[in-house]
C-alpha atoms as a PDB file:
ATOM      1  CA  UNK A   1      64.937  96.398 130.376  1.00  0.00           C
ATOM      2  CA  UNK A   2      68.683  96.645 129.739  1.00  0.00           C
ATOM      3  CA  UNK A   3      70.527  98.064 126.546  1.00  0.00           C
ATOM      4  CA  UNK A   4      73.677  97.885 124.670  1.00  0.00           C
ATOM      5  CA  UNK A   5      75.906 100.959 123.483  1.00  0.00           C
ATOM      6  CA  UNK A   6      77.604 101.284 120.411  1.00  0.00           C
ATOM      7  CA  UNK A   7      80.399 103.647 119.785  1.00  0.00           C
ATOM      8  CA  UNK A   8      82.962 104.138 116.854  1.00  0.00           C
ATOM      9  CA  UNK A   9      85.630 106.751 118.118  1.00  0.00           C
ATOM     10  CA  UNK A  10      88.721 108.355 115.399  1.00  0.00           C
ATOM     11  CA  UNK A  11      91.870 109.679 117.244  1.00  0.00           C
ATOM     12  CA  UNK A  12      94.552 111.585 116.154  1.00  0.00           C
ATOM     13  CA  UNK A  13      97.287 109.588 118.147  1.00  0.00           C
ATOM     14  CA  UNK A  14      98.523 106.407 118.527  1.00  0.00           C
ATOM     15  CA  UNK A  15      96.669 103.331 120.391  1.00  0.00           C
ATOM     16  CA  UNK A  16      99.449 103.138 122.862  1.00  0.00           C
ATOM     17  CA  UNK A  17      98.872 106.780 123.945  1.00  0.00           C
ATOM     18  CA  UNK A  18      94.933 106.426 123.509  1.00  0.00           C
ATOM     19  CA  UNK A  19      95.263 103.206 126.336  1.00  0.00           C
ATOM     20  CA  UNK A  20      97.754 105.130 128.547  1.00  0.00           C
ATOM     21  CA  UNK A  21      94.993 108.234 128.696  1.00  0.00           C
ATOM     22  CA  UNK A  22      92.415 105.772 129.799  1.00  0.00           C
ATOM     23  CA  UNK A  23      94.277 102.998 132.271  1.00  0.00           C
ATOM     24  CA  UNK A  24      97.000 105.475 133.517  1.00  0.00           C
ATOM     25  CA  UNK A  25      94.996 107.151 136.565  1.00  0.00           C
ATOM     26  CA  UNK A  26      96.979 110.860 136.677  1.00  0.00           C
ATOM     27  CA  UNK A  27      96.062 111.109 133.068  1.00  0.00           C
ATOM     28  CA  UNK A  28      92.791 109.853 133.091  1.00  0.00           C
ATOM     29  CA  UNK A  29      92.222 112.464 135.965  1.00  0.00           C
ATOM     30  CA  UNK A  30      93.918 115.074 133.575  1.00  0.00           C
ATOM     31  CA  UNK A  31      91.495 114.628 131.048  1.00  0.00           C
ATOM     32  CA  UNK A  32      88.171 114.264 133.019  1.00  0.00           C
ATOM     33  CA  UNK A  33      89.026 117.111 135.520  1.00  0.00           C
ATOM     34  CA  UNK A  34      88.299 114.834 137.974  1.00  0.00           C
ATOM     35  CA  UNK A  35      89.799 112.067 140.427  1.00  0.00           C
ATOM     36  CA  UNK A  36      90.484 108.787 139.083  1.00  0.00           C
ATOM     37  CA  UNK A  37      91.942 105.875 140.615  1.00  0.00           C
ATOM     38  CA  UNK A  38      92.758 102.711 138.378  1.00  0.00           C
ATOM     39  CA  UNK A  39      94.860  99.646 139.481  1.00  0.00           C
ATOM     40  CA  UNK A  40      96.291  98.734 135.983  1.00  0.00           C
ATOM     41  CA  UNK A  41      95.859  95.116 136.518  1.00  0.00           C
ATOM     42  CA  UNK A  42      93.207  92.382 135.429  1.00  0.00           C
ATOM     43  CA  UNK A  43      91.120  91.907 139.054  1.00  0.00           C
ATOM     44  CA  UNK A  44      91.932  95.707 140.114  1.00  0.00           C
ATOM     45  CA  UNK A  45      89.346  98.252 140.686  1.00  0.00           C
ATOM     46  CA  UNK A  46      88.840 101.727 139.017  1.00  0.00           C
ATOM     47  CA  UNK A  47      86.702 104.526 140.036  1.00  0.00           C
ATOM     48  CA  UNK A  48      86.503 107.975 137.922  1.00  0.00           C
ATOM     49  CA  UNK A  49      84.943 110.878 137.993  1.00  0.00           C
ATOM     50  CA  UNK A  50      85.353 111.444 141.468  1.00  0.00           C
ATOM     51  CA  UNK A  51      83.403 107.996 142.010  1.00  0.00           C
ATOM     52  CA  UNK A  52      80.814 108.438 140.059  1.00  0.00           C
ATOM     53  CA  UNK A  53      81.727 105.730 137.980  1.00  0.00           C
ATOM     54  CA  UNK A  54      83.360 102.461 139.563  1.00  0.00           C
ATOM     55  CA  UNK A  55      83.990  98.665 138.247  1.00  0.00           C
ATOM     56  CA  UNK A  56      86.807  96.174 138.243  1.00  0.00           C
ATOM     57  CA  UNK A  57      89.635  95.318 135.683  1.00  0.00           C
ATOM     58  CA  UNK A  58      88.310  92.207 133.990  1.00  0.00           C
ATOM     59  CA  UNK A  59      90.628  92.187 131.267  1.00  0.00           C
ATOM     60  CA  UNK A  60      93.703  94.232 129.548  1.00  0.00           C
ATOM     61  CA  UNK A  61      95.549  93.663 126.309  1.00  0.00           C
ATOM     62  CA  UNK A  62      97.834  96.741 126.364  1.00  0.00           C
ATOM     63  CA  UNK A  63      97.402  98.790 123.462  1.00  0.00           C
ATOM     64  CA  UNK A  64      94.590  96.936 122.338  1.00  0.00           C
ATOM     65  CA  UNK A  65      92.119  96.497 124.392  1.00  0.00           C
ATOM     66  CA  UNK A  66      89.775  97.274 127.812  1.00  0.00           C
ATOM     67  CA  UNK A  67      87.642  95.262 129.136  1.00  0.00           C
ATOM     68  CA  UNK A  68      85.803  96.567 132.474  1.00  0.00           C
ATOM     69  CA  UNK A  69      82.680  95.920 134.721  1.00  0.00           C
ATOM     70  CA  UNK A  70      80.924  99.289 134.885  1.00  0.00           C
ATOM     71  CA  UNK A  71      78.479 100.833 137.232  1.00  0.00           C
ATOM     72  CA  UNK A  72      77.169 104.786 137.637  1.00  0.00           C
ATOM     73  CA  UNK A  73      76.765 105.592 141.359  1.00  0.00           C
ATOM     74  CA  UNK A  74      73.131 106.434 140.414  1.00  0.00           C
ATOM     75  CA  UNK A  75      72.020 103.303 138.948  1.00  0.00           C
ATOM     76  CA  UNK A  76      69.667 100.726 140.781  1.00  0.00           C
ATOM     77  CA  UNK A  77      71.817  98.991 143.577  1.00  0.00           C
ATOM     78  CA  UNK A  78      74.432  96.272 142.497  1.00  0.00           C
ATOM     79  CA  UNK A  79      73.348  97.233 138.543  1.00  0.00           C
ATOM     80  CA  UNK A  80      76.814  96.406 136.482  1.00  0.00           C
ATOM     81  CA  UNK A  81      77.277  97.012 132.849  1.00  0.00           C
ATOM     82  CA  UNK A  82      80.430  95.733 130.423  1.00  0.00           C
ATOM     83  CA  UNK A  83      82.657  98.201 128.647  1.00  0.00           C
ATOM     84  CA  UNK A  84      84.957  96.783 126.056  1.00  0.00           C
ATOM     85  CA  UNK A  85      87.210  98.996 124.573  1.00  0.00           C
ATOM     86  CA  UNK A  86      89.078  97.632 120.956  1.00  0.00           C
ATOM     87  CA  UNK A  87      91.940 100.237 119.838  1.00  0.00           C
ATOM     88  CA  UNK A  88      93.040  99.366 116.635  1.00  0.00           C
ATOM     89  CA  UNK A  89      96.269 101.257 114.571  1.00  0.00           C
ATOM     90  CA  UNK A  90      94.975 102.744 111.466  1.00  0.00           C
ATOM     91  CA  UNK A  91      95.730 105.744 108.772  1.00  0.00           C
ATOM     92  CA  UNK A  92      94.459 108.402 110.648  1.00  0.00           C
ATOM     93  CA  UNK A  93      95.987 107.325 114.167  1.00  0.00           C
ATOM     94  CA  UNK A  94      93.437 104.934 116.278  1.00  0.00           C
ATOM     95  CA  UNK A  95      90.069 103.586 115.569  1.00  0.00           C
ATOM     96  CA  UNK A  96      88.484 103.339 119.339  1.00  0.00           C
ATOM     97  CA  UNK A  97      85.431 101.221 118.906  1.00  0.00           C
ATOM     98  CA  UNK A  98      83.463 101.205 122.393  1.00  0.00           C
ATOM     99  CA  UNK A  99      80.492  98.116 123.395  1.00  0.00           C
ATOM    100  CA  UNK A 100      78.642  98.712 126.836  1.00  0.00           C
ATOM    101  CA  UNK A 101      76.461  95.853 127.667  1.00  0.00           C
ATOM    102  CA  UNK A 102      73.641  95.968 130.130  1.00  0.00           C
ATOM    103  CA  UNK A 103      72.686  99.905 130.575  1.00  0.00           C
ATOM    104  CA  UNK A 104      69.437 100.228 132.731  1.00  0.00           C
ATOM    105  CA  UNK A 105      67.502 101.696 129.936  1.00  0.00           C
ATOM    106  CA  UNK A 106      66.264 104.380 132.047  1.00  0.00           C
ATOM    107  CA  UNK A 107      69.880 105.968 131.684  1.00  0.00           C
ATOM    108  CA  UNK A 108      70.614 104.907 128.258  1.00  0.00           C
ATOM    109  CA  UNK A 109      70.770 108.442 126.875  1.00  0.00           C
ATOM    110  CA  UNK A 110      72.695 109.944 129.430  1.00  0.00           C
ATOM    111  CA  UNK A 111      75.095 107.009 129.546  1.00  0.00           C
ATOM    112  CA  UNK A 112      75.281 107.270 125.669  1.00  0.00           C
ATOM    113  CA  UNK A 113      76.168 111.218 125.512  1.00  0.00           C
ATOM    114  CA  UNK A 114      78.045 111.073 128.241  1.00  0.00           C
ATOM    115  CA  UNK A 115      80.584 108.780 126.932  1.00  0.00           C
ATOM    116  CA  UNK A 116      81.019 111.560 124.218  1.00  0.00           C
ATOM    117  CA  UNK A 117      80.597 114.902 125.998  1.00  0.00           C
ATOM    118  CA  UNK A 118      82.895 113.425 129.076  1.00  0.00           C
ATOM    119  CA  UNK A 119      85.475 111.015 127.289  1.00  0.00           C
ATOM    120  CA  UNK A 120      85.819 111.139 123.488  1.00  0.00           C
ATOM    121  CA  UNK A 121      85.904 114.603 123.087  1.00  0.00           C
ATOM    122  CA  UNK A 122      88.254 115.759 126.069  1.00  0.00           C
ATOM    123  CA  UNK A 123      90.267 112.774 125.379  1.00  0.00           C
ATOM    124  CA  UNK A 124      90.570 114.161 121.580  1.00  0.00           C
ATOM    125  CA  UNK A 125      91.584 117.250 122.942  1.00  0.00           C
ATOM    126  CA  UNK A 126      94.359 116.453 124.504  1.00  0.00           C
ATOM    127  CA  UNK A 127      95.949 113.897 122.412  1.00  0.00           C
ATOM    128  CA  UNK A 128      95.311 115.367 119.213  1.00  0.00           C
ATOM    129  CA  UNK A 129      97.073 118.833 120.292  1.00  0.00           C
END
């Protein structure tokens, strides 16, 4: 059985700079202490956390929105989940609301605090200095 994430994320900073932190791969590797390489393109690949996690560009609206194909290294083989990532300008800076489709449901929990423990809250950390 497969699953769906949820997440509703407030940062202290612009949607421009919350994108950038994400798609730009020396930041992204800034923030998760690890290696990232992104091709900032629809049809390019990513890989983060030192390959851990790996996908393709499916589609970009800078500023505004993410939308990737998504797979852990330790999934089942050829397993692929869909991140979409909404940034939206509001009072407080950006509201970040996160989907992931299609999570083995084996690693839903890890999946789910991960995104927290290894994204939102480093990613806070930097850009709300």
């Amino acid at each position: 059985m497969k699953t769906s994430l949820k997440q509703v994320i407030i940062i202290k900073a612009e949607p421009h700079d919350v994108y950038e932190i994400y798609m730009d791969e020396r930041k992204h590797s800034i923030f998760t202490d690890s290696k990232a390489t992104i091709t900032k393109k629809e049809g390019g690949k990513f890989s983060a956390y030192d390959g851990y996690a790996t996908g393709k560009i499916l589609e970009l609206a800078p500023d505004k929105k993410i939308i990737q194909s998504w797979r852990a290294d330790d999934w089942p083989d050829k397993h692929i989940s869909i991140i979409k990532i909404t940034l939206k300008k509001i009072k407080e800076g950006t509201e970040l609301k996160f989907i992931q489709t299609d999570v083995p449901e084996e690693h839903v929990a890890v999946i789910e605090k991960g995104w927290h423990d290894f994204y939102w809250k480093p990613m806070k950390k930097i850009l709300e200095k």
